[in-house]
Protein backbone atom coordinates (compact mmCIF):
# COMPACT_ATOMS: atom_id res chain seq x y z
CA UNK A 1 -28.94 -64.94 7.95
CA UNK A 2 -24.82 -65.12 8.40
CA UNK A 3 -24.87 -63.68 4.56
CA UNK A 4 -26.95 -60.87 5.12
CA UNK A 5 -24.60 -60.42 8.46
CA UNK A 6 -21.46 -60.79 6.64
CA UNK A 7 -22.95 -58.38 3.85
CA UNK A 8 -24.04 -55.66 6.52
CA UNK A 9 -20.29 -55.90 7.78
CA UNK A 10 -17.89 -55.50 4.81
CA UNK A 11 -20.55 -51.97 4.06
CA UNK A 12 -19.39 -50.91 7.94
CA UNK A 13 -16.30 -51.54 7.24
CA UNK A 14 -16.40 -49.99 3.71
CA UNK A 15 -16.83 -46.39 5.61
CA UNK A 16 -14.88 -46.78 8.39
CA UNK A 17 -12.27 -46.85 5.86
CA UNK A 18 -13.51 -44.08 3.73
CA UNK A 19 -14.41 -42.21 7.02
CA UNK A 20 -10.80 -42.93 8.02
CA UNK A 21 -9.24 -41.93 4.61
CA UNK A 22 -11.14 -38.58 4.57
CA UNK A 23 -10.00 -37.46 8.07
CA UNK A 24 -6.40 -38.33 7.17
CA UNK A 25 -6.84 -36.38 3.79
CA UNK A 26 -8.33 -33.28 5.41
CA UNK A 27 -5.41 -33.66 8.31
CA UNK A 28 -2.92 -33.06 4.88
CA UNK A 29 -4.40 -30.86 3.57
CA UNK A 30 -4.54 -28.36 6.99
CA UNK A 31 -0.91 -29.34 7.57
CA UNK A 32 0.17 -27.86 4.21
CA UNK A 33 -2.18 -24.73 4.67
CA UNK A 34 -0.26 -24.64 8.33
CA UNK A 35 3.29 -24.78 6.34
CA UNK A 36 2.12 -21.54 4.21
CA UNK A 37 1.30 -19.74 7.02
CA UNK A 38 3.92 -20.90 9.12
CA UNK A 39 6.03 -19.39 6.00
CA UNK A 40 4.38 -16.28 5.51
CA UNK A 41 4.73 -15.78 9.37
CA UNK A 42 8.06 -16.13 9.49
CA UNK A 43 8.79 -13.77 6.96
CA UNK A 44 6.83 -10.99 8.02
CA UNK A 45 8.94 -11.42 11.10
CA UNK A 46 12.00 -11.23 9.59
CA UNK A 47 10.84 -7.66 7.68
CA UNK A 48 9.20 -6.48 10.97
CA UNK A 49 12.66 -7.16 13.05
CA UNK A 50 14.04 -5.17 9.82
CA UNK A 51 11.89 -2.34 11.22
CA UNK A 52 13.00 -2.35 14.53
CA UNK A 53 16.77 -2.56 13.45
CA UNK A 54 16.44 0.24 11.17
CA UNK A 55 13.28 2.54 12.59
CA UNK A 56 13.21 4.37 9.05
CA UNK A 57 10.67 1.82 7.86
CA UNK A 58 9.89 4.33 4.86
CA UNK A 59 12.74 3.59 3.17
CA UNK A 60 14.50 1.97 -0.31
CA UNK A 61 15.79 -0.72 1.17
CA UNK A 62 12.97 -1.56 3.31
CA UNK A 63 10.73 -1.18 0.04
CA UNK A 64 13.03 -3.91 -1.38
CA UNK A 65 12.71 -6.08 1.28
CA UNK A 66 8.73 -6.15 1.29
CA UNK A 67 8.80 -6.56 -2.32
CA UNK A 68 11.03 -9.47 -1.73
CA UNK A 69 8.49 -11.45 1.08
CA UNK A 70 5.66 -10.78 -1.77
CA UNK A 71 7.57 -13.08 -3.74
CA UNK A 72 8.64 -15.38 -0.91
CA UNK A 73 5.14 -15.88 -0.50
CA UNK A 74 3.46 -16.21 -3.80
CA UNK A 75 5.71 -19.15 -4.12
CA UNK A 76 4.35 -20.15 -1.06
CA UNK A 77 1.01 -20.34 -2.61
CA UNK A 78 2.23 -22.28 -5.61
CA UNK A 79 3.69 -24.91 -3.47
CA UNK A 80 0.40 -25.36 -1.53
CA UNK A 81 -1.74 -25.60 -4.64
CA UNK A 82 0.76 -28.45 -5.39
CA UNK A 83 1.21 -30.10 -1.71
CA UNK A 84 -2.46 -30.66 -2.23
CA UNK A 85 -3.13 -31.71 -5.32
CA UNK A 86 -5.53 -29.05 -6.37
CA UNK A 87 -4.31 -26.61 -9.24
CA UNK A 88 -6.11 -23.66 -10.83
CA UNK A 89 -8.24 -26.03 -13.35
CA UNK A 90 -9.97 -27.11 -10.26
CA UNK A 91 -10.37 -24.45 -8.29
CA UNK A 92 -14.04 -23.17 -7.58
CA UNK A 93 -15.62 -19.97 -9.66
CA UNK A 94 -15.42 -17.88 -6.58
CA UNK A 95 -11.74 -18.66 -6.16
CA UNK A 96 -11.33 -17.88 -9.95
CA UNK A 97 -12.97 -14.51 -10.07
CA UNK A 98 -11.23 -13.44 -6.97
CA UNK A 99 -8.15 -14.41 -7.95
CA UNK A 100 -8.34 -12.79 -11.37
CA UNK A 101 -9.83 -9.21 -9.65
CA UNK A 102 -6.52 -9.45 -7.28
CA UNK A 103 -3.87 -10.42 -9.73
CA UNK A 104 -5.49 -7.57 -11.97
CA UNK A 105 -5.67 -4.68 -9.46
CA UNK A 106 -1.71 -6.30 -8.37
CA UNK A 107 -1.00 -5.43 -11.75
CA UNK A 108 -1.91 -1.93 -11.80
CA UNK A 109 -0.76 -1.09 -8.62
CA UNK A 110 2.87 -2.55 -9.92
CA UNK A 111 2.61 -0.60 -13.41
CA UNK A 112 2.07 2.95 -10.28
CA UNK A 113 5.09 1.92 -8.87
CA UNK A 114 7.22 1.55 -11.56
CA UNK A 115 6.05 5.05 -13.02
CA UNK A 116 7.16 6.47 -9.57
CA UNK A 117 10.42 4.74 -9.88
CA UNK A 118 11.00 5.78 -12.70
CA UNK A 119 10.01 9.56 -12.04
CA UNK A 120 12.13 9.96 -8.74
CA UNK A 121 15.08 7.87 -10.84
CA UNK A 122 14.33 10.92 -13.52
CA UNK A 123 15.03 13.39 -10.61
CA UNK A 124 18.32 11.84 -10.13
CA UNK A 125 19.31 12.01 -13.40
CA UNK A 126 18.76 15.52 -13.55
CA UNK A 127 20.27 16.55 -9.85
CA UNK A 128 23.36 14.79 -11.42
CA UNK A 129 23.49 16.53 -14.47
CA UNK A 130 23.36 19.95 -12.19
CA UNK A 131 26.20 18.94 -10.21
CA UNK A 132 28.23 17.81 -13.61
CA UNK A 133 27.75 22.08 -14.30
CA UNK A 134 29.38 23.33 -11.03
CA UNK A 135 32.95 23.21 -11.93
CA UNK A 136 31.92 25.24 -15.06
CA UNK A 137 29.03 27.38 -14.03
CA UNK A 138 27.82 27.85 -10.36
CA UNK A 139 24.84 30.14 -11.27
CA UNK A 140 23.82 27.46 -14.09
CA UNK A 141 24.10 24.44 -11.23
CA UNK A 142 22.15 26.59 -8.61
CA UNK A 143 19.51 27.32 -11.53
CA UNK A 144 18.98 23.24 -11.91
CA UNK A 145 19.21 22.36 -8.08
CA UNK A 146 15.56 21.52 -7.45
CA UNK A 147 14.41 19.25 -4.80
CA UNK A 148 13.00 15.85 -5.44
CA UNK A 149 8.79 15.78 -6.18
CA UNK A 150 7.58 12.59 -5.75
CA UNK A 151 5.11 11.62 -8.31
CA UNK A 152 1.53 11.80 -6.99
CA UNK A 153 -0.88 8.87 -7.04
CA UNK A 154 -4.05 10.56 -4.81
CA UNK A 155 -6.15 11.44 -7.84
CA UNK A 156 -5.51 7.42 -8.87
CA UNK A 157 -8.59 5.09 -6.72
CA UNK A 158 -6.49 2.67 -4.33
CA UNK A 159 -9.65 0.75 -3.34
CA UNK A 160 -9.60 -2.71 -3.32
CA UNK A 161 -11.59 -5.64 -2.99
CA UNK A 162 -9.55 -8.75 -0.63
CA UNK A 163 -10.86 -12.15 0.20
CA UNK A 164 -13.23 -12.23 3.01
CA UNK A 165 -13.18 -15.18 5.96
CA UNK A 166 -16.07 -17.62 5.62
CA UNK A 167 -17.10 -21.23 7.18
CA UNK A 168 -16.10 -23.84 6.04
CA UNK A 169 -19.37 -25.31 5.50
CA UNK A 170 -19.61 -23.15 2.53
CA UNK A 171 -17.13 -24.82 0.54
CA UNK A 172 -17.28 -27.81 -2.05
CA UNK A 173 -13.96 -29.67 -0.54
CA UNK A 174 -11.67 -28.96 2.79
CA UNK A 175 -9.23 -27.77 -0.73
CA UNK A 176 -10.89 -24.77 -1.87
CA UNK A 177 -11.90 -23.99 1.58
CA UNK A 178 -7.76 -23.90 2.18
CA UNK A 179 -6.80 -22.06 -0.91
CA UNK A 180 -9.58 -19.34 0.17
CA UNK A 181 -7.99 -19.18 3.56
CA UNK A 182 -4.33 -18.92 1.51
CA UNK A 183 -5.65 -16.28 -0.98
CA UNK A 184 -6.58 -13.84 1.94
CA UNK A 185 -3.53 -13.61 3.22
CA UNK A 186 -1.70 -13.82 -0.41
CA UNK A 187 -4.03 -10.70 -1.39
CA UNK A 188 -4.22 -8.71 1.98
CA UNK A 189 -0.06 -8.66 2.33
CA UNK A 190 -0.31 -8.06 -1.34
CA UNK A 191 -2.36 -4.69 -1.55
CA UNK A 192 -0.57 -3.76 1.84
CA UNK A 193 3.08 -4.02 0.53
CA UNK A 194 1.39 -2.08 -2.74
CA UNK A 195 0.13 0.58 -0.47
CA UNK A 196 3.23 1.52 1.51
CA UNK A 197 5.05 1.61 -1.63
CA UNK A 198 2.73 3.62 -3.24
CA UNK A 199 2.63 6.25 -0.62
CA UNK A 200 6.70 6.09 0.26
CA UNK A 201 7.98 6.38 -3.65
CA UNK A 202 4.69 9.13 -4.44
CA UNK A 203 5.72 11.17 -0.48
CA UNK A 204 1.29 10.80 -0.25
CA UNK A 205 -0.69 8.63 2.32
CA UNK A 206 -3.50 8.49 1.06
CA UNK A 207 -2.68 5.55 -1.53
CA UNK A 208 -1.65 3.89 1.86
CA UNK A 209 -4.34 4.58 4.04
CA UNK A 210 -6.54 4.26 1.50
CA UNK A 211 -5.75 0.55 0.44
CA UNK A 212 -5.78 -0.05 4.84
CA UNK A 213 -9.16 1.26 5.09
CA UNK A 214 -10.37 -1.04 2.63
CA UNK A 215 -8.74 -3.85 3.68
CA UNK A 216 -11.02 -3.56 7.06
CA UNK A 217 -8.29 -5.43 9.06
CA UNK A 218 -5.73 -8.51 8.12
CA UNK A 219 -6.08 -11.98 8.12
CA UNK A 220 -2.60 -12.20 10.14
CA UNK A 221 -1.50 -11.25 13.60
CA UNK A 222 2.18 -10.22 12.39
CA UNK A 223 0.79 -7.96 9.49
CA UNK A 224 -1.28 -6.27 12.03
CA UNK A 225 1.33 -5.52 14.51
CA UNK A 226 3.52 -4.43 11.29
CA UNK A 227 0.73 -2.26 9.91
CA UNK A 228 0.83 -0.44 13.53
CA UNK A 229 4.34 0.59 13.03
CA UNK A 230 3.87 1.79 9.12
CA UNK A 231 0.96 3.61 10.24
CA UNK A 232 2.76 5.65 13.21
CA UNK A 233 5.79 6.53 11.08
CA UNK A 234 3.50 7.73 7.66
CA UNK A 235 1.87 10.05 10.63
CA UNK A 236 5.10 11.20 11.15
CA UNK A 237 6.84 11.22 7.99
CA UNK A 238 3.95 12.16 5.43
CA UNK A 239 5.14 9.81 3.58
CA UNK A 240 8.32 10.87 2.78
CA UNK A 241 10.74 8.39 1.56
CA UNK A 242 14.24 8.30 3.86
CA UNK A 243 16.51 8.34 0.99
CA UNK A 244 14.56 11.30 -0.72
CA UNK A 245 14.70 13.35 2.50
CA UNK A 246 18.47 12.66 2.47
CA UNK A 247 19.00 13.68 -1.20
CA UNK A 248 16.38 17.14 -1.01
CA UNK A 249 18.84 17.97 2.37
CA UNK A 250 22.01 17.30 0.21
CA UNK A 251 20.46 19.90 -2.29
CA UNK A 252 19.94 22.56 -0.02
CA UNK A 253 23.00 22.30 1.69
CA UNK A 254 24.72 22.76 -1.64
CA UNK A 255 22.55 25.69 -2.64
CA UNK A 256 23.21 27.76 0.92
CA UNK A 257 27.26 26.81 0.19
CA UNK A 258 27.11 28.41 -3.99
CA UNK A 259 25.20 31.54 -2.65
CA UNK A 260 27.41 31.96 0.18
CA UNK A 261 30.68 31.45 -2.21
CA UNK A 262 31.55 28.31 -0.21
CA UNK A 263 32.15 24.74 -0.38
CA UNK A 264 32.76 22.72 2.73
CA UNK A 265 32.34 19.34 0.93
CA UNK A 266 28.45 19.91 0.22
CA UNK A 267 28.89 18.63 -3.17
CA UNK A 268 30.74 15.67 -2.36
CA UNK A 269 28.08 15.36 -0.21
CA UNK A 270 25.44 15.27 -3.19
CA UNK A 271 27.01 13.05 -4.81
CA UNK A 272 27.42 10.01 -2.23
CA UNK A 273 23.51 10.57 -1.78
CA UNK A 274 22.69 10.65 -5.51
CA UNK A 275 25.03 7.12 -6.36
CA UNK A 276 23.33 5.30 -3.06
CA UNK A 277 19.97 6.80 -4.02
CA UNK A 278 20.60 5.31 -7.73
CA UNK A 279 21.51 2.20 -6.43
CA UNK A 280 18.61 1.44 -4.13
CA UNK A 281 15.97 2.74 -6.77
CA UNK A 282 17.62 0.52 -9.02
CA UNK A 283 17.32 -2.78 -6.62
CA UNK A 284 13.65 -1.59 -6.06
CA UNK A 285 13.11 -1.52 -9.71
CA UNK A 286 14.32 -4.70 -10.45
CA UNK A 287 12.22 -6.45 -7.74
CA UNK A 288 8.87 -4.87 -8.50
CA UNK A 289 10.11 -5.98 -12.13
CA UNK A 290 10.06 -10.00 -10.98
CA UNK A 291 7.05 -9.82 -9.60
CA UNK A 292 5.24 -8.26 -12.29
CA UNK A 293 6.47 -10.87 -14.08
CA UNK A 294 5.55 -13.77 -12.06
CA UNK A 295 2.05 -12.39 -11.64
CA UNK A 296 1.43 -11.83 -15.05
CA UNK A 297 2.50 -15.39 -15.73
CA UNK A 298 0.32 -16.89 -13.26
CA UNK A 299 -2.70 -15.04 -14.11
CA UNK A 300 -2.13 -15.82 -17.68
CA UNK A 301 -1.96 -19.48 -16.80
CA UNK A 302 -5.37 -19.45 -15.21
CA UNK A 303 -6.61 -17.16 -18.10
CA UNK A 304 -4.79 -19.88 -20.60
CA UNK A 305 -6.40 -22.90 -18.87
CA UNK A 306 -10.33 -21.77 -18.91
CA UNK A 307 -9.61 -20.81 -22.10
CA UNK A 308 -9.08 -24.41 -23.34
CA UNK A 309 -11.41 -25.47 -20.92
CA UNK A 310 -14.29 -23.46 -22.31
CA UNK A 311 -13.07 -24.91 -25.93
CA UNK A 312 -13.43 -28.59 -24.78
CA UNK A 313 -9.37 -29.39 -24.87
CA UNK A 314 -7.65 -31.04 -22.03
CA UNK A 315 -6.62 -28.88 -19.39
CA UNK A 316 -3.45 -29.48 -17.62
């Protein structure tokens, strides 16, 4: 009898432990998925008390800046993945496919703004090239002074498919269930930085609006309350980028002074806008640039390791 006792008690005591070892492993793993949203909180703050500092929230700079927090947080992401211990190889199908739709359509979206970069740093090049003709011809600079046209993206489909909330119950391991909570906030701020950069460098809200509506809300308080003040000032502005508003006023200023056979600094005035416009698209270029890069590498990772997996070698 004191055997069968003695054997009853060590199997007790066998999953008290293992009961004991899985609460402390889920209690890790929900303190990690805290950190990433503790990190992605804090830097939406920092870009939303960007907004309030400088209300032009359609800007260059403030493009930049959101470009920057994308990056902030997909190596947010990475570091959970490895806080946890639970890398792409084993990451469920559903977390796969998802992943692989987002970092595609993240892709494409980046290859739209880079065109429209490039077109509006095209317009530059060519407003510079009229004011390099004033000193020689006035008629043949007032022929090439054309206001900036954004490129236009509303014939392009902005719709886009983001990571849905479900129970946890319907998840393999408290793991995926946290890198599914981590990927809808990784692809909702993604498509959302996309949008507003698609609308401010293309002066058209529908890429914008179009990407919010099918988003059907955020998975984080701060992007909402941000997404209210983007959304008032596209009402307002159109779209209309800040710095391209500046540059288009520069122009006609110096058009009215050449027909009225006058100066008054208007082309001086051209100028300053064109080098700070250069400068910014340049700094927006190079960001959107990084990321591209770090996306593609990721994805290609994934793409690299089921791959090998499907071929039977090691995955690591």
């Amino acid at each position: 009898m004191v055997p069968l006792v003695e054997k009853i008690g060590r199997k007790l005591h066998f999953k008290l432990e293992n009961r004991n070892h899985n609460h402390l492993h889920e209690e890790a793993v929900l303190a990690s998925l805290q950190a990433f949203r503790s990190e992605v909180s804090k830097s939406l703050n920092q870009l939303r008390s960007n907004a309030v500092t400088n209300p032009e929230i359609l800007s260059l700079s403030w493009i930049h800046k959101s470009f920057e927090l994308l990056r902030i947080i997909n190596r947010a992401f990475a570091k959970l993945s490895v806080n946890i211990d639970y890398p792409l190889s084993k990451w469920e199908f559903s977390s796969v496919e998802g992943y692989l739709k987002y970092s595609l359509s993240l892709l494409e979206f980046l290859n739209s703004i880079s065109s429209s970069v490039s077109h509006l740093g095209q317009s530059r090049v060519r407003l510079s090239y009229a004011l390099s003709l004033l000193e020689k011809s006035s008629r043949l600079a007032a022929e090439r002074l054309k206001a900036i046209q954004p490129e236009i993206h509303s014939k392009k489909s902005c719709r886009i498919e983001v990571f849905k909330e479900d129970g946890e119950e319907r998840f393999g391991s408290c793991k995926e269930w946290a890198i599914h909570q981590a990927l809808m906030v990784l692809s909702s701020t993604g498509f959302w930085v996309c949008g507003v950069a698609l609308s401010g460098l293309g002066g058209d809200v529908n890429p914008y609006m179009e990407i919010r509506n099918s988003a059907s809300g955020f998975s984080n308080s701060q992007l909402t309350s941000l997404d209210r003040s983007v959304c008032e000032e596209m009402a307002e502005r159109r779209g209309e980028l800040k710095e391209v508003r500046e540059v288009n006023e520069a122009v006609t200023s110096l058009s009215a002074a050449i027909v009225g056979g006058e100066d008054g600094g208007a082309d001086e005035q051209l100028k300053m806008r064109l080098e700070v416009f250069g400068k910014s698209l340049e700094s927006v270029e190079s960001e959107v640039n990084q990321l591209f890069s770090e996306v593609l590498a990721g994805r290609n990772q994934l793409v690299g390791g089921l791959s090998m997996t499907k071929s039977g070698a090691p995955f690591t």
